[in-house]
PDB file of N, CA and C in Angstrom:
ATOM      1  N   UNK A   1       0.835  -1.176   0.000  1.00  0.00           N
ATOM      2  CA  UNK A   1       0.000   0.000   0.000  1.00  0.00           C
ATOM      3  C   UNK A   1       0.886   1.247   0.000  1.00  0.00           C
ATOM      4  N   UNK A   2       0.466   1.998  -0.818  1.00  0.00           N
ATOM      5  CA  UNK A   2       1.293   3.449  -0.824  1.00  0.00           C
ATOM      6  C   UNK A   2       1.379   4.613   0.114  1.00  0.00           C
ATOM      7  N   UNK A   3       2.179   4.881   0.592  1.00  0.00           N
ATOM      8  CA  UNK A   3       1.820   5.965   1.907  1.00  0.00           C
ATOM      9  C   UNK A   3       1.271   6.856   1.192  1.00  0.00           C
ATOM     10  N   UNK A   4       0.570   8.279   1.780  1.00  0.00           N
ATOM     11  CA  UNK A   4      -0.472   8.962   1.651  1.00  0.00           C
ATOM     12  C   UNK A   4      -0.023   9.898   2.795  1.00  0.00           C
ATOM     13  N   UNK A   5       0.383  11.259   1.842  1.00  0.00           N
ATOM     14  CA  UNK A   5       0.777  12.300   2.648  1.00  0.00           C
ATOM     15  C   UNK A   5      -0.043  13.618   2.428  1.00  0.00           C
ATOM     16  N   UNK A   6       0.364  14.690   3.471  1.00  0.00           N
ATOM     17  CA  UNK A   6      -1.376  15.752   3.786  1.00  0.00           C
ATOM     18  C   UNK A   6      -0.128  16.704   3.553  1.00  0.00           C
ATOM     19  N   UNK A   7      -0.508  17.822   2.727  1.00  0.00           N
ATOM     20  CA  UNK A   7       0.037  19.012   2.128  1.00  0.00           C
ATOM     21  C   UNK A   7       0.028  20.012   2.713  1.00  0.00           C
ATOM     22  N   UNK A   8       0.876  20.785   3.411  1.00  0.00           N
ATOM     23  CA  UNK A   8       0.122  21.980   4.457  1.00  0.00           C
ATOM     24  C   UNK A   8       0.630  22.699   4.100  1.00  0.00           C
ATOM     25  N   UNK A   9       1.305  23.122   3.567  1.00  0.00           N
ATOM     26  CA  UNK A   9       2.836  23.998   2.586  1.00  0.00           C
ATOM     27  C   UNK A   9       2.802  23.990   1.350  1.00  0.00           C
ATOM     28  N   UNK A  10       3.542  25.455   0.928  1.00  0.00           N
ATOM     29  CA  UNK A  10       3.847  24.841  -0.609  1.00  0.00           C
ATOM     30  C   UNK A  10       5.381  26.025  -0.556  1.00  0.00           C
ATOM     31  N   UNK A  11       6.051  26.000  -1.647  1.00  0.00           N
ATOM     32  CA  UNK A  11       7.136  26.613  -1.740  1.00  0.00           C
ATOM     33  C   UNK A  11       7.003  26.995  -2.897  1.00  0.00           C
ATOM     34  N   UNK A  12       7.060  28.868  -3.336  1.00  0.00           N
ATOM     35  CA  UNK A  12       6.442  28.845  -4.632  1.00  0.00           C
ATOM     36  C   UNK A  12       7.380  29.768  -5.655  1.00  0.00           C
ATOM     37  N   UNK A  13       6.987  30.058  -6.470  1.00  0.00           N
ATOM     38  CA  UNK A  13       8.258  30.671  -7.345  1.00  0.00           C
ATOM     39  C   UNK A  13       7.229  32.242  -7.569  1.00  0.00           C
ATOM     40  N   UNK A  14       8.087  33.216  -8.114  1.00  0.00           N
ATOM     41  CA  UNK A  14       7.826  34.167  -8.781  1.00  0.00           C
ATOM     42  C   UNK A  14       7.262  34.004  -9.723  1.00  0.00           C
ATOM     43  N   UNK A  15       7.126  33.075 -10.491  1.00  0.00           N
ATOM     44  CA  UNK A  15       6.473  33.103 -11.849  1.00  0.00           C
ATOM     45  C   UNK A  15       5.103  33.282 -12.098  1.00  0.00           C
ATOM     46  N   UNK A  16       4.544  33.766 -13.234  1.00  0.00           N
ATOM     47  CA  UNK A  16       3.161  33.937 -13.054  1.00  0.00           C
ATOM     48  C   UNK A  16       2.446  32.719 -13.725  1.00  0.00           C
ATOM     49  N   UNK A  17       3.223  32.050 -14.774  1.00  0.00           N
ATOM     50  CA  UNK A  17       2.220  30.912 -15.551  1.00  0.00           C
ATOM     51  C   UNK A  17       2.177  29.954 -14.260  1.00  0.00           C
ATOM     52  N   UNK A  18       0.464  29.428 -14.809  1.00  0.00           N
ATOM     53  CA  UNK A  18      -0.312  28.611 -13.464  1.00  0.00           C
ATOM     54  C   UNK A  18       0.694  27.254 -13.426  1.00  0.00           C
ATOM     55  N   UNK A  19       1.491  26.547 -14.420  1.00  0.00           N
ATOM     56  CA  UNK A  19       2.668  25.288 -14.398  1.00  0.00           C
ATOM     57  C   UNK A  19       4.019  25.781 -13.679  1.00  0.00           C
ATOM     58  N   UNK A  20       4.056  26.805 -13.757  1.00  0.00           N
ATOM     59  CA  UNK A  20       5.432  27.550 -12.874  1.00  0.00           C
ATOM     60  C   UNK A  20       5.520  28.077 -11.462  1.00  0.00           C
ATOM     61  N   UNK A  21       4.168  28.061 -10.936  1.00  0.00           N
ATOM     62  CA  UNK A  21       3.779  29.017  -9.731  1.00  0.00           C
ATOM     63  C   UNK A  21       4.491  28.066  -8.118  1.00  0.00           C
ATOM     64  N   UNK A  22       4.779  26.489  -8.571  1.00  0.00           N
ATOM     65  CA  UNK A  22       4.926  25.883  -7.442  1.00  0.00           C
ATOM     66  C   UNK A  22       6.242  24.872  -7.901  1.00  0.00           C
ATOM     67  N   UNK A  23       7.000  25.493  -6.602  1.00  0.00           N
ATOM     68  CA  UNK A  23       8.272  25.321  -6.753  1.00  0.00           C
ATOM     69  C   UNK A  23       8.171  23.237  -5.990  1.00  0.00           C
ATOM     70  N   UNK A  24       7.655  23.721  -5.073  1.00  0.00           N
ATOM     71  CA  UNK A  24       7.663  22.546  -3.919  1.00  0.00           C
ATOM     72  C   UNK A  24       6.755  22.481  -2.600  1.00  0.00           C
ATOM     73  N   UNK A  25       5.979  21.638  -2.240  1.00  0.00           N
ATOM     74  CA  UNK A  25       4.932  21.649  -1.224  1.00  0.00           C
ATOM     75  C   UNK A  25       5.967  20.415  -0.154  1.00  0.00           C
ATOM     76  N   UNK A  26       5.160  20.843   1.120  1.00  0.00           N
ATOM     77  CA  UNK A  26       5.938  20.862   2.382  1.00  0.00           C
ATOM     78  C   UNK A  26       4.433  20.028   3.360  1.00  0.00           C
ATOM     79  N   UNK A  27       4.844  19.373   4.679  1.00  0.00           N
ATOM     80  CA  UNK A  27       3.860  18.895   5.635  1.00  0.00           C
ATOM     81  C   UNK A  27       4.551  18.458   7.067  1.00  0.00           C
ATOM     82  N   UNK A  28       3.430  17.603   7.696  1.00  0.00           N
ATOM     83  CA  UNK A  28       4.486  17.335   9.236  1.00  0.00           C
ATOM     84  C   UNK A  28       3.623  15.779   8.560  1.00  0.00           C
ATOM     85  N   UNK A  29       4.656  15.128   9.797  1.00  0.00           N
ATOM     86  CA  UNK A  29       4.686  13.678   9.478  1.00  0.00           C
ATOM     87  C   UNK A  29       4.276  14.089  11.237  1.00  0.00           C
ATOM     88  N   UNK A  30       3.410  12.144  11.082  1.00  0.00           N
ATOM     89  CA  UNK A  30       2.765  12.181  12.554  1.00  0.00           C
ATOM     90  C   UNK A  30       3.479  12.148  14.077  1.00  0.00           C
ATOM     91  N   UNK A  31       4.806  12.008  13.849  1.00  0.00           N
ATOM     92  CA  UNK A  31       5.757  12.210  14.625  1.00  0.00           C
ATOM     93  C   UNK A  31       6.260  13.668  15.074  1.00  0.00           C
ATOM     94  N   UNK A  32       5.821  14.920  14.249  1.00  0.00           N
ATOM     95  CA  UNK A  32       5.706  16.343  14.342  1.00  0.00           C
ATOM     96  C   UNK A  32       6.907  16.620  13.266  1.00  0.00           C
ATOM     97  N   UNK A  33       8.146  15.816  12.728  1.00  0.00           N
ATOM     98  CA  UNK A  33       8.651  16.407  12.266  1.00  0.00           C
ATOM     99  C   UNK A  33       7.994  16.627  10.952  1.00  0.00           C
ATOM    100  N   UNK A  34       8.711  18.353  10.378  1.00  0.00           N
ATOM    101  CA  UNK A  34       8.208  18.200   8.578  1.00  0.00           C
ATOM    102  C   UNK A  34       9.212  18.088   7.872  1.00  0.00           C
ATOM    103  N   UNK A  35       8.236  17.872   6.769  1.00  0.00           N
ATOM    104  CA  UNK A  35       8.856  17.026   5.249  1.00  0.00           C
ATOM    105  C   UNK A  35       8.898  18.273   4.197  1.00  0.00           C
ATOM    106  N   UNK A  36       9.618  18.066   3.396  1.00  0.00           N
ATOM    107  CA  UNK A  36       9.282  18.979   1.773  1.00  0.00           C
ATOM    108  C   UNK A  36      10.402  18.646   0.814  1.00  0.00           C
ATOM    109  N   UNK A  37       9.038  18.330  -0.439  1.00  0.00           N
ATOM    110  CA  UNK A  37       9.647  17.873  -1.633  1.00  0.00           C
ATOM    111  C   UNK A  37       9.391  18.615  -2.685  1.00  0.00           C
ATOM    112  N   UNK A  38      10.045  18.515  -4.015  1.00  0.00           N
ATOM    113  CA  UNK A  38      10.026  19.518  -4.698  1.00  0.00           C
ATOM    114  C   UNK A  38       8.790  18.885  -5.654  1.00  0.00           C
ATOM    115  N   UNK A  39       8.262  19.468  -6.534  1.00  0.00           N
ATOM    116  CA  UNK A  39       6.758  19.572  -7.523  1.00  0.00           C
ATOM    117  C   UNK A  39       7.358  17.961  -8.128  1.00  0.00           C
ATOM    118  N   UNK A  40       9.023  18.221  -8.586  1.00  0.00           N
ATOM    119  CA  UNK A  40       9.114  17.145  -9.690  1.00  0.00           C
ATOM    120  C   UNK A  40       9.066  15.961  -9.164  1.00  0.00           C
ATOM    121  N   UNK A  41       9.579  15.841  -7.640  1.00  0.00           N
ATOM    122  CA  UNK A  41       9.318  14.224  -7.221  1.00  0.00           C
ATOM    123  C   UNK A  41       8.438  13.960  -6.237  1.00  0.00           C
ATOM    124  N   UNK A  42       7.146  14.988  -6.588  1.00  0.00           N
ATOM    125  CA  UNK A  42       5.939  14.787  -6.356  1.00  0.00           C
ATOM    126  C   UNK A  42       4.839  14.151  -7.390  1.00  0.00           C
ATOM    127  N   UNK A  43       5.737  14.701  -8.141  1.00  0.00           N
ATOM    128  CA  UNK A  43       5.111  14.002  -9.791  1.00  0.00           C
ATOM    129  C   UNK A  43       5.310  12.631 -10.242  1.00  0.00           C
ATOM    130  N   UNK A  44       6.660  12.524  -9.820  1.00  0.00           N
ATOM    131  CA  UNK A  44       7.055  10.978 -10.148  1.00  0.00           C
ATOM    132  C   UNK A  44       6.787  10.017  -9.298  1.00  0.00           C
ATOM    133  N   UNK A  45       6.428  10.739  -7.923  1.00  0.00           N
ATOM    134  CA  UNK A  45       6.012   9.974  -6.998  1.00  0.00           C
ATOM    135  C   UNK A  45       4.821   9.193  -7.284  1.00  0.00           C
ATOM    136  N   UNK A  46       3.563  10.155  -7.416  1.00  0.00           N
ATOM    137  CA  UNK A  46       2.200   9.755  -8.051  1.00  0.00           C
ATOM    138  C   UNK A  46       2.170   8.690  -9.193  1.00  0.00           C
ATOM    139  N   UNK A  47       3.346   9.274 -10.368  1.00  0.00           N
ATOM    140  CA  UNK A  47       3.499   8.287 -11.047  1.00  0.00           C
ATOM    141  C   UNK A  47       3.615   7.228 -10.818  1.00  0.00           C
ATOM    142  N   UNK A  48       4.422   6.978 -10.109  1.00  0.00           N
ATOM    143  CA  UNK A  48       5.257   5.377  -9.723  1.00  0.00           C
ATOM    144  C   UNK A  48       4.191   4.634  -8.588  1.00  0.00           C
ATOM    145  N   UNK A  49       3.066   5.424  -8.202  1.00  0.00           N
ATOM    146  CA  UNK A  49       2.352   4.799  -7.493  1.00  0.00           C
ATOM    147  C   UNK A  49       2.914   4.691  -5.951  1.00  0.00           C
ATOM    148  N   UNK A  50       4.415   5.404  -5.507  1.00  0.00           N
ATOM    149  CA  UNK A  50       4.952   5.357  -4.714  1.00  0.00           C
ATOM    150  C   UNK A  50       3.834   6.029  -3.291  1.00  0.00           C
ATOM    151  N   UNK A  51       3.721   7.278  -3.758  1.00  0.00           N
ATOM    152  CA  UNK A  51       3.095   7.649  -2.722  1.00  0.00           C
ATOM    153  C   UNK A  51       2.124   8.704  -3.158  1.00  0.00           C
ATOM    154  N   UNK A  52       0.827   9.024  -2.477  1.00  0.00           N
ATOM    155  CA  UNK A  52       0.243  10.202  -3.193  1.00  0.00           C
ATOM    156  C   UNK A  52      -0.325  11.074  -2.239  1.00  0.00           C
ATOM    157  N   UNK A  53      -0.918  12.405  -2.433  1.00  0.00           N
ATOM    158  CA  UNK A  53      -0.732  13.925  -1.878  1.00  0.00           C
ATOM    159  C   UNK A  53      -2.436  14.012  -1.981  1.00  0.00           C
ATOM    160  N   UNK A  54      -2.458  14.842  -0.703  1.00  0.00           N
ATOM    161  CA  UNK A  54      -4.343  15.585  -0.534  1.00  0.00           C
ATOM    162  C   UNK A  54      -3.451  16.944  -0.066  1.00  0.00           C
ATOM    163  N   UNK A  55      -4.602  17.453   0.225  1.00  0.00           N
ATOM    164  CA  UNK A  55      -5.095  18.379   1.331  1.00  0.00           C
ATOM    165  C   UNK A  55      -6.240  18.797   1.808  1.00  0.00           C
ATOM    166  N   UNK A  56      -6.413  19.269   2.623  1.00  0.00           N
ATOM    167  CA  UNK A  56      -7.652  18.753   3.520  1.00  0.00           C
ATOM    168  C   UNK A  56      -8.231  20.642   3.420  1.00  0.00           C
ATOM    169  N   UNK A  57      -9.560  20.434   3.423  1.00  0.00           N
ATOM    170  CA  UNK A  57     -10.258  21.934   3.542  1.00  0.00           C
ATOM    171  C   UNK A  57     -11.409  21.667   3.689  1.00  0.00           C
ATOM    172  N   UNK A  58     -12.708  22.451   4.427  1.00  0.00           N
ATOM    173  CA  UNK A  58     -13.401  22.294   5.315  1.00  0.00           C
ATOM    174  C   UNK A  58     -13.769  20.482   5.885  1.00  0.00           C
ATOM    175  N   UNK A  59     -12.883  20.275   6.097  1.00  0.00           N
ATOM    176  CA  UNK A  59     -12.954  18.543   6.707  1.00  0.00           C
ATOM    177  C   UNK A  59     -12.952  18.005   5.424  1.00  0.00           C
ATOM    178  N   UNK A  60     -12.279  18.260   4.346  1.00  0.00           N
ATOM    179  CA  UNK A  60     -12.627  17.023   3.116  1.00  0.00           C
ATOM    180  C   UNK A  60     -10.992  16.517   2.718  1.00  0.00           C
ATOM    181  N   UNK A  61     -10.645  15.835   2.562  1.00  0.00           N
ATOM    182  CA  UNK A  61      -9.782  15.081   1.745  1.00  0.00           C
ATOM    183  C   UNK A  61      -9.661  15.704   0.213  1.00  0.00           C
ATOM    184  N   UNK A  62      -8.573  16.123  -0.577  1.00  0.00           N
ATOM    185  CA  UNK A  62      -8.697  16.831  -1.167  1.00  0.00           C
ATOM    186  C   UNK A  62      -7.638  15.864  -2.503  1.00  0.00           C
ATOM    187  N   UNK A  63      -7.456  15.027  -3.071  1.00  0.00           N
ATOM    188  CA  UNK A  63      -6.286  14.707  -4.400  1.00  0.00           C
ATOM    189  C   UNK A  63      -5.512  15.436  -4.524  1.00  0.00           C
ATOM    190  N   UNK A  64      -4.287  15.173  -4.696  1.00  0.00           N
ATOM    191  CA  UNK A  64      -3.513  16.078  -5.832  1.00  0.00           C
ATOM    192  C   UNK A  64      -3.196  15.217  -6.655  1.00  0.00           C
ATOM    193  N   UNK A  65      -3.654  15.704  -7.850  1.00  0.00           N
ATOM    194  CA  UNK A  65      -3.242  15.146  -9.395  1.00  0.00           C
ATOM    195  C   UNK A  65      -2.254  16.017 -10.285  1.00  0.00           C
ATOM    196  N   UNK A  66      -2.204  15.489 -11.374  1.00  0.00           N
ATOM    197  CA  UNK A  66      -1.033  15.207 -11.869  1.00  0.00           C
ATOM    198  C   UNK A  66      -2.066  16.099 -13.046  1.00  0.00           C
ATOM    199  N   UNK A  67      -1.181  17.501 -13.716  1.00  0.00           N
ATOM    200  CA  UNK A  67      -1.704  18.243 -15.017  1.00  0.00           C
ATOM    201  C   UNK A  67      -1.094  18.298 -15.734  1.00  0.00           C
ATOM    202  N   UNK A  68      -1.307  18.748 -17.115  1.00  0.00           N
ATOM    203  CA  UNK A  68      -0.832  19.707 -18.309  1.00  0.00           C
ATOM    204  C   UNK A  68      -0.958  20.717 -18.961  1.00  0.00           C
ATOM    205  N   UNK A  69      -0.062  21.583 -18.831  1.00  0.00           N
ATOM    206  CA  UNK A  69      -0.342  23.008 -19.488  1.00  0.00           C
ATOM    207  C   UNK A  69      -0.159  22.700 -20.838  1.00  0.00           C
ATOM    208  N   UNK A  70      -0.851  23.862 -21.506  1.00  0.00           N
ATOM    209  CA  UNK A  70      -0.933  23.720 -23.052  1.00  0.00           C
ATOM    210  C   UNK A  70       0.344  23.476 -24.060  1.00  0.00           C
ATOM    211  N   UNK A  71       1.414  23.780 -23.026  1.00  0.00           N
ATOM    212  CA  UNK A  71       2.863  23.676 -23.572  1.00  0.00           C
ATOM    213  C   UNK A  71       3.305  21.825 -23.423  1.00  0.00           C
ATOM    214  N   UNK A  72       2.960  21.155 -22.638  1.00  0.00           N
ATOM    215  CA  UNK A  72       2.933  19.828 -22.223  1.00  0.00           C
ATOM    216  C   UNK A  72       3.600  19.820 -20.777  1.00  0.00           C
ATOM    217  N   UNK A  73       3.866  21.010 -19.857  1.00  0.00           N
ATOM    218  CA  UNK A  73       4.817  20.654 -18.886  1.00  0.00           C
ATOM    219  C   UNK A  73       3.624  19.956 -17.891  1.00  0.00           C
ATOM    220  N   UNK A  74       4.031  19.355 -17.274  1.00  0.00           N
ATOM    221  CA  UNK A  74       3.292  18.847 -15.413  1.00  0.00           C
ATOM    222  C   UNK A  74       3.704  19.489 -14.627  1.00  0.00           C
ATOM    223  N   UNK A  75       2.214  19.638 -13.561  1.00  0.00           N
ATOM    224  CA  UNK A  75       1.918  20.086 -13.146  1.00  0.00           C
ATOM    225  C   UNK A  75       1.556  19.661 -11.846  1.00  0.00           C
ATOM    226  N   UNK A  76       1.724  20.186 -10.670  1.00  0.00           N
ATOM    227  CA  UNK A  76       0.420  19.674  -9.759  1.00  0.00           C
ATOM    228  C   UNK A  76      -0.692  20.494  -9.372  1.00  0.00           C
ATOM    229  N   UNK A  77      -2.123  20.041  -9.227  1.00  0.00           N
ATOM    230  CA  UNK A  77      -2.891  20.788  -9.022  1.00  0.00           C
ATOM    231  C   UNK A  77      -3.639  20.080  -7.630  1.00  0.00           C
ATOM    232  N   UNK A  78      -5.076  20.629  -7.575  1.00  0.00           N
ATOM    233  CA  UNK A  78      -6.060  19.308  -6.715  1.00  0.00           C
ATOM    234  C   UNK A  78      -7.042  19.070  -7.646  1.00  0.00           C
ATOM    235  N   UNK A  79      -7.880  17.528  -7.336  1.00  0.00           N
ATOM    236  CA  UNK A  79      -8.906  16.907  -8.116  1.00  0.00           C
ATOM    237  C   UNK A  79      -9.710  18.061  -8.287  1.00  0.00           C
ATOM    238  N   UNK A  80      -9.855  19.329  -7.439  1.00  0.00           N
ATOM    239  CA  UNK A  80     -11.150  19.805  -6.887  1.00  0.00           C
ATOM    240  C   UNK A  80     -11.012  21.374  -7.564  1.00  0.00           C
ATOM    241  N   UNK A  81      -9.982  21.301  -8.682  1.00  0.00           N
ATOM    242  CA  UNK A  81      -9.535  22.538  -8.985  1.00  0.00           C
ATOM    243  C   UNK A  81      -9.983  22.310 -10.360  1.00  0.00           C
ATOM    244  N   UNK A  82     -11.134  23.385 -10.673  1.00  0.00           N
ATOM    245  CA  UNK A  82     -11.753  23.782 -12.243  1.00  0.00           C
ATOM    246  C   UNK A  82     -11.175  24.014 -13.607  1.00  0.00           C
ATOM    247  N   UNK A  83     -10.257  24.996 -12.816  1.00  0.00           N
ATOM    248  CA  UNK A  83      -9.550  25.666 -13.695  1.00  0.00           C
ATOM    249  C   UNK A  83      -8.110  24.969 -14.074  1.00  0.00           C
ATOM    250  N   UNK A  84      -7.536  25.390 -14.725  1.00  0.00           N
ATOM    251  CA  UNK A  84      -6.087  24.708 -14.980  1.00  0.00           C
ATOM    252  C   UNK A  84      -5.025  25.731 -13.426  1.00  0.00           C
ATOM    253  N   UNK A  85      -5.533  26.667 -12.979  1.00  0.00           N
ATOM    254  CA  UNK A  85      -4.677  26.921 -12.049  1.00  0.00           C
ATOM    255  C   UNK A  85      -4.877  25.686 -10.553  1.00  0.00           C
ATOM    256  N   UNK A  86      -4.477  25.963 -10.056  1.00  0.00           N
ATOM    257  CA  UNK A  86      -3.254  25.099  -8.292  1.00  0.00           C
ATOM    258  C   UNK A  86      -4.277  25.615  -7.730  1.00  0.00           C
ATOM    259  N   UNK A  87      -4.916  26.637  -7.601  1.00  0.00           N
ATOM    260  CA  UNK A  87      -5.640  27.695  -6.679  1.00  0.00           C
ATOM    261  C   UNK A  87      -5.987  27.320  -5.188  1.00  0.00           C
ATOM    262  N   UNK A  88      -6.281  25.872  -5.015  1.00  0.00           N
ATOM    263  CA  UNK A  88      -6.393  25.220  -3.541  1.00  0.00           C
ATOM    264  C   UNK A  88      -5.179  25.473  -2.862  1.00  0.00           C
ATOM    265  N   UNK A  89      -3.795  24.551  -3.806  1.00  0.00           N
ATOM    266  CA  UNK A  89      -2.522  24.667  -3.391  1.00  0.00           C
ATOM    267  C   UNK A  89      -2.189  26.179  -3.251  1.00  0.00           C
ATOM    268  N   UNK A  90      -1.972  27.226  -4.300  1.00  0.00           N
ATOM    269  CA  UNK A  90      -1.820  28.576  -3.791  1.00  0.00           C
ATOM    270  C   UNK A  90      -2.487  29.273  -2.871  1.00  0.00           C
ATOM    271  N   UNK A  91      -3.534  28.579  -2.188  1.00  0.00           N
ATOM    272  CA  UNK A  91      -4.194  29.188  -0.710  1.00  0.00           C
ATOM    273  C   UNK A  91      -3.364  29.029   0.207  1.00  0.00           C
ATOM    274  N   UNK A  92      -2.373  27.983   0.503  1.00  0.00           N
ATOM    275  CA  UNK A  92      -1.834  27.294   1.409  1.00  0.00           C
ATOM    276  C   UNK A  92      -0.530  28.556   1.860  1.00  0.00           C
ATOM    277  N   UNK A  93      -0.369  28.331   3.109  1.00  0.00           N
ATOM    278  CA  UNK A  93       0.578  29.144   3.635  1.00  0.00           C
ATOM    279  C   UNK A  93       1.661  28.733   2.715  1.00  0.00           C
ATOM    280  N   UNK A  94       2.961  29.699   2.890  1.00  0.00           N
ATOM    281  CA  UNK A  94       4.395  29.181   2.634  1.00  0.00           C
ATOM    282  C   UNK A  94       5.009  28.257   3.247  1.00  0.00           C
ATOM    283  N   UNK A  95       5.935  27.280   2.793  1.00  0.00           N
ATOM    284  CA  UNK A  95       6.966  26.254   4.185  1.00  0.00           C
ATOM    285  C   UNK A  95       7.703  27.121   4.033  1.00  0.00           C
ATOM    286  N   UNK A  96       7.755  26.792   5.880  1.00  0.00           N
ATOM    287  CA  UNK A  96       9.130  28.140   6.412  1.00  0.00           C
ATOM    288  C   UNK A  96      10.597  27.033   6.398  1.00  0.00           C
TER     289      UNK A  96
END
């Protein structure tokens, strides 16, 4: 079974296109310490079935999936996001 990690962070870039905006998302593991990985081996993670990403907002469990901008790059977004922007993920505080 694949571990299953909760997103509370993100680490984000200057850029304005919605595939560029997230550098790397961040969390605590149930032991208190935190974690943070960068977008790309969050991506390959999902891929490989290794491990996969939520976040949680008003009590719900939230996906993060795997996108494409019109250029072909990946992306991460949430299941719960309309638009091609992150917009759940860009709510999220910064990891300090």
């Amino acid at each position: 079974m694949r571990s299953r990690y909760r997103i509370s962070c993100i680490h984000r870039s200057d850029r304005l296109n919605h595939d560029r905006r997230i550098l790397g998302v961040g969390g605590v593991n149930p032991d208190g310490s935190r974690w943070k990985i960068s977008e790309e081996a969050v991506i390959a993670a999902i891929e490989t079935g290794r491990w996969s990403f939520y976040v949680s907002q008003a009590g719900n469990d939230i996906d993060i999936v795997i996108a494409r901008s019109r250029y072909g790059n990946k992306y991460i977004k949430t299941a719960a996001d309309r638009s091609p922007h992150p917009d759940l993920l860009l709510a999220l505080p910064d990891c300090h």
